[in-house]
Protein backbone atom coordinates (compact mmCIF):
# COMPACT_ATOMS: atom_id res chain seq x y z
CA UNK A 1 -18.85 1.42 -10.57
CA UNK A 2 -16.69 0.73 -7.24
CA UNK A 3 -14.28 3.31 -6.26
CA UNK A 4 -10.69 1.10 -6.12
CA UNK A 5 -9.51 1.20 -2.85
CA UNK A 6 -5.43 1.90 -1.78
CA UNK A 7 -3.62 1.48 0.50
CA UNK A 8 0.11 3.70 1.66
CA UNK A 9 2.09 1.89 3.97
CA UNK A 10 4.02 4.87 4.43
CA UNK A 11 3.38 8.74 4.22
CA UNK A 12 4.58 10.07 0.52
CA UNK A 13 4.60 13.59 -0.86
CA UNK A 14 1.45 15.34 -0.52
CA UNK A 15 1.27 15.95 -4.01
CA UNK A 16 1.41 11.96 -4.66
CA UNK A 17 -1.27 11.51 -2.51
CA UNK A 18 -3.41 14.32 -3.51
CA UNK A 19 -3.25 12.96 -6.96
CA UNK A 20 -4.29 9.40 -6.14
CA UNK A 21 -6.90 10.94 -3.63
CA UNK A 22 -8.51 12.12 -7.22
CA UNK A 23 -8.48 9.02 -8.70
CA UNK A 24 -9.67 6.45 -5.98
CA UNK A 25 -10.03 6.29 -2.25
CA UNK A 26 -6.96 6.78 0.04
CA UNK A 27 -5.83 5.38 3.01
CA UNK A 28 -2.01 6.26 4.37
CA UNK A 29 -0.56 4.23 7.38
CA UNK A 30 -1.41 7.66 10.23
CA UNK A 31 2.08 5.70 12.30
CA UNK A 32 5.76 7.64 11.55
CA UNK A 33 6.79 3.89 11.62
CA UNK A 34 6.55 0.67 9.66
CA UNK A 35 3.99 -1.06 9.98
CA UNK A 36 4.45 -4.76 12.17
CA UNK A 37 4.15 -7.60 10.16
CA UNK A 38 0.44 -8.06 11.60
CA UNK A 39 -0.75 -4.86 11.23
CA UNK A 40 0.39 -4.46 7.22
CA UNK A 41 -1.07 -8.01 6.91
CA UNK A 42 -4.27 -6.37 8.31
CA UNK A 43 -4.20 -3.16 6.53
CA UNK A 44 -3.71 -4.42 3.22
CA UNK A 45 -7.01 -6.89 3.58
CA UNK A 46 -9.39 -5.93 0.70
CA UNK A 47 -7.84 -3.32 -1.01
CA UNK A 48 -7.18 -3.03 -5.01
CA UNK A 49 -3.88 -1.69 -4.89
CA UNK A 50 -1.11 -1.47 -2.10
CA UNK A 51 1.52 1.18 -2.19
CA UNK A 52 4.72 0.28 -0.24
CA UNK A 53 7.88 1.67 0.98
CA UNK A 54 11.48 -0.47 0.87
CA UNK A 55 10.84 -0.90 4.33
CA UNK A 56 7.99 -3.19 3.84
CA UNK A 57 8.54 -6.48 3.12
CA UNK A 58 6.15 -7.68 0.20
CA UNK A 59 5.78 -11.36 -0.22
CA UNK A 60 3.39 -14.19 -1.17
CA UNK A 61 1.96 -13.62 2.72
CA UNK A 62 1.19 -10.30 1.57
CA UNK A 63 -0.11 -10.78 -1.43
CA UNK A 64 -2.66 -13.78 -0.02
CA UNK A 65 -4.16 -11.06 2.58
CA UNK A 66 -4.54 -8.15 0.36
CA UNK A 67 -7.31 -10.69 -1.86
CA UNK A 68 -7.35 -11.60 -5.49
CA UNK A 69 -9.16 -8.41 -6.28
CA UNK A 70 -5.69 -6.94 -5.56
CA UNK A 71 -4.63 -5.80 -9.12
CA UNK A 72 -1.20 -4.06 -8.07
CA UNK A 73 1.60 -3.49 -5.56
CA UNK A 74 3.74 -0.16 -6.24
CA UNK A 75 7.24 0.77 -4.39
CA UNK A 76 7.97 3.71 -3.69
CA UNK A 77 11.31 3.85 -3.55
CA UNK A 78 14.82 3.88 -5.86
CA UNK A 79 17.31 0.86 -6.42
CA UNK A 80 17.08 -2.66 -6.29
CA UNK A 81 17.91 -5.50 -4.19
CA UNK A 82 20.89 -8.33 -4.99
């Protein structure tokens, strides 16, 4: 069986990622900045899920380059948007 592969557009608490690390493999975005529109459309290429901060913008364009193995897209954040 394939390990899923995700991806963290931003660093989260250790814990979080210690858990996931258990489940599947991890990657975490190694910048202490968002990503450029490029790069996160690069970095999210292939993976099974994609973990994002509010400071990423996740849209159709996003979506398309991650693939249509690409089961979910998580936020890690609070609130909503108007």
């Amino acid at each position: 069986m394939k390990e899923s592969s995700v991806y963290i557009t931003r660093r989260i608490p250790d814990k979080a990622i210690n858990y996931l690390k258990e489940q599947c493999r991890v990657e975490v975005n190694p910048e202490k900045r968002a990503h450029t529109r490029a790069e996160l459309l690069e970095r999210v290429r292939g993976r099974d899920a994609v973990l994002s901060t509010m400071q990423d913008t996740i849209d159709a364009e996003v979506m398309d380059a991650a693939g249509k193995q690409c089961r979910i897209f998580a936020n890690f954040a609070v609130g909503y948007n108007m």
